[in-house]
C-alpha atoms as a PDB file:
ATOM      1  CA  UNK A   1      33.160  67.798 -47.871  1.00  0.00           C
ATOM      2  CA  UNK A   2      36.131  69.368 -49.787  1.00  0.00           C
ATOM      3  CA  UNK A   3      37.654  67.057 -52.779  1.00  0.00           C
ATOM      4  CA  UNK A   4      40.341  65.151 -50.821  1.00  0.00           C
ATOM      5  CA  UNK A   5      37.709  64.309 -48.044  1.00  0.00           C
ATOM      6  CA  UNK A   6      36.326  62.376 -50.923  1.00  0.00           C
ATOM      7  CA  UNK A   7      39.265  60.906 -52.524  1.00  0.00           C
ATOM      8  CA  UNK A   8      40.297  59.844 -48.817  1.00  0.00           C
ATOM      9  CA  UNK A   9      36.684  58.489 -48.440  1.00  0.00           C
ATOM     10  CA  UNK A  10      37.354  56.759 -51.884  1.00  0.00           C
ATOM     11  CA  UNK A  11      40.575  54.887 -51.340  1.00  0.00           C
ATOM     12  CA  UNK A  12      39.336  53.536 -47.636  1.00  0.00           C
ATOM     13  CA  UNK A  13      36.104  52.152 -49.397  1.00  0.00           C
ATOM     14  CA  UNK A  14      37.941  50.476 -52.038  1.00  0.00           C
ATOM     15  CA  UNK A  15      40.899  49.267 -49.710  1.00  0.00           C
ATOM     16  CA  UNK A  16      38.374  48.136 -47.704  1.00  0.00           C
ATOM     17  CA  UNK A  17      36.389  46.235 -50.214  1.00  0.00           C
ATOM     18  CA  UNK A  18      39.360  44.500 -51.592  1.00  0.00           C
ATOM     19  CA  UNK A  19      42.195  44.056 -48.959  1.00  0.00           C
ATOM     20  CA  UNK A  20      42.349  40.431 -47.330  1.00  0.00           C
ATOM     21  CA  UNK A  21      39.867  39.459 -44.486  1.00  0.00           C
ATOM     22  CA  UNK A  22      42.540  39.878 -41.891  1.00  0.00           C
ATOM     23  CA  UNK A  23      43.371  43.354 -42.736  1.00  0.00           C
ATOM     24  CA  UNK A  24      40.262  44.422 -43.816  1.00  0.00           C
ATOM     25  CA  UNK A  25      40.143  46.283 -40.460  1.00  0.00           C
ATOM     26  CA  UNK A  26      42.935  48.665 -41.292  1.00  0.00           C
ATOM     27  CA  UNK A  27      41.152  50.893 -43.871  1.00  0.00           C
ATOM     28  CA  UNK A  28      37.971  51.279 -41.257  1.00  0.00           C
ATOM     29  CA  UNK A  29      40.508  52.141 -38.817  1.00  0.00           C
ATOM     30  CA  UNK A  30      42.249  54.675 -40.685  1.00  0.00           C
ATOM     31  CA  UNK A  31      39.371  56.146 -42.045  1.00  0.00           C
ATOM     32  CA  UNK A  32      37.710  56.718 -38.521  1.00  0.00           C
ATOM     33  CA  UNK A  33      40.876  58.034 -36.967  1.00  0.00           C
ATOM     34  CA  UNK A  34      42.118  60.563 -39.941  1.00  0.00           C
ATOM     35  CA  UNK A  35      38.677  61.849 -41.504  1.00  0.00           C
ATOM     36  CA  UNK A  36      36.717  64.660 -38.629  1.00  0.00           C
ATOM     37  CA  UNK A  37      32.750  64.440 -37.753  1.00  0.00           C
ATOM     38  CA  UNK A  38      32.748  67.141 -39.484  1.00  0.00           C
ATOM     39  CA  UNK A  39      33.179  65.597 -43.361  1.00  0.00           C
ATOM     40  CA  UNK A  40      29.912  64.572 -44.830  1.00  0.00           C
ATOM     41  CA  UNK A  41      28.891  63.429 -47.902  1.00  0.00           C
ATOM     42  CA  UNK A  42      25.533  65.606 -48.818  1.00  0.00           C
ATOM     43  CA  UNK A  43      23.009  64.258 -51.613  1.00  0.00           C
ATOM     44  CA  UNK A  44      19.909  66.578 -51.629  1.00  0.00           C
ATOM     45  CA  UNK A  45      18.536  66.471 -48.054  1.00  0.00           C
ATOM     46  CA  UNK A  46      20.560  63.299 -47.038  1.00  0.00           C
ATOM     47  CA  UNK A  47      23.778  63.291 -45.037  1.00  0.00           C
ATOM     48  CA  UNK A  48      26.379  60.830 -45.253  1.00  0.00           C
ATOM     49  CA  UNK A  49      29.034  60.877 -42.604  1.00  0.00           C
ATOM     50  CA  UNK A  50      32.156  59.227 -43.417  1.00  0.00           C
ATOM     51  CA  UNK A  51      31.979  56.369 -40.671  1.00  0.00           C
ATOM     52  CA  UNK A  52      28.931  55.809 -42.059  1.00  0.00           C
ATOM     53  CA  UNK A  53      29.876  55.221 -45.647  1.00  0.00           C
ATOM     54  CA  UNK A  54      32.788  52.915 -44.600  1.00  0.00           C
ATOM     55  CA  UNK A  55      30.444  51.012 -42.368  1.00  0.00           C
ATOM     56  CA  UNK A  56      28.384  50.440 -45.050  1.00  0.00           C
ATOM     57  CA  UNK A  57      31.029  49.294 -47.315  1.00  0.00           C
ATOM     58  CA  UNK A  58      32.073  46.581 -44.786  1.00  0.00           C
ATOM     59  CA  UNK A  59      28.588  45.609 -44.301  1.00  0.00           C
ATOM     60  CA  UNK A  60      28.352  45.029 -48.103  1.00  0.00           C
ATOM     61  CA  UNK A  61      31.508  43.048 -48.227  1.00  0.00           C
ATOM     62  CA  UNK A  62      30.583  40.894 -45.180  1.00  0.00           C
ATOM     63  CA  UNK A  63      26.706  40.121 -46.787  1.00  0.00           C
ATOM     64  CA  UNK A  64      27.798  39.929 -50.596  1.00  0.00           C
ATOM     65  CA  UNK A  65      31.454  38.143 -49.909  1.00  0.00           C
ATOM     66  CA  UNK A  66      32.061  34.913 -52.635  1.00  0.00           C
ATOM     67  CA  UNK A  67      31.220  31.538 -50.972  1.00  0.00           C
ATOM     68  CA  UNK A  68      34.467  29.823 -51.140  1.00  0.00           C
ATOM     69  CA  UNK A  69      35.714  25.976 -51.870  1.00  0.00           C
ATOM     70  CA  UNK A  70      33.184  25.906 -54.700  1.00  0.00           C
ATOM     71  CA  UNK A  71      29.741  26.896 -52.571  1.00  0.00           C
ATOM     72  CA  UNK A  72      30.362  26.160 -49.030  1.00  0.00           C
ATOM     73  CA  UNK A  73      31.126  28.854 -46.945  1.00  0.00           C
ATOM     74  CA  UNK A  74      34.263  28.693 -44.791  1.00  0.00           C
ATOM     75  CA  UNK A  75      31.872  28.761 -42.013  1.00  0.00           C
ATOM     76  CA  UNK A  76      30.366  25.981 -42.859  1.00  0.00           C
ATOM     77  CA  UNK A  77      33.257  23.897 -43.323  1.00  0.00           C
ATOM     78  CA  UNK A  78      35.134  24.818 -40.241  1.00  0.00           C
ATOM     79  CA  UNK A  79      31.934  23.731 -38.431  1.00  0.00           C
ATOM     80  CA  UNK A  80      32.307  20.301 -39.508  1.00  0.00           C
ATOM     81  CA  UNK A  81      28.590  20.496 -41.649  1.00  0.00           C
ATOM     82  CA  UNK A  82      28.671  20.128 -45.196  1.00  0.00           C
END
């Protein structure tokens, strides 16, 4: 991957770790539409395609997000549980 395929691959992660819920599927979008199949992240004998490097980033945001209104998920309070 050439250095801007990595700086590109760099700001989509972080927009997409950081940007509000409800545009959190901007970054994926853009990096899926403007990076090629061809851009891979290589460490030793593993390859890393872009898509999935973002996907993992969103997976890590969904599974490691901050419970909010001190400990209850939102899920759990738009439910109706406590």
């Amino acid at each position: 991957m050439i250095f801007e395929g990595y700086v590109f691959t760099l700001i989509t992660g972080l927009l997409l770790s950081f940007v509000p819920r409800r545009w959190a599927a901007l970054p994926l979008l853009m990096g899926v539409a403007y990076m090629t199949r061809g851009h891979v992240l290589e460490i030793g004998p593993l390859h890393f395609p872009v898509i999935r490097i973002l996907i993992a980033v969103g997976f890590v945001r969904v599974t490691h997000g901050s419970p909010k209104f001190g400990g209850k998920s939102q899920i759990a309070l738009s439910s109706g549980h406590a």
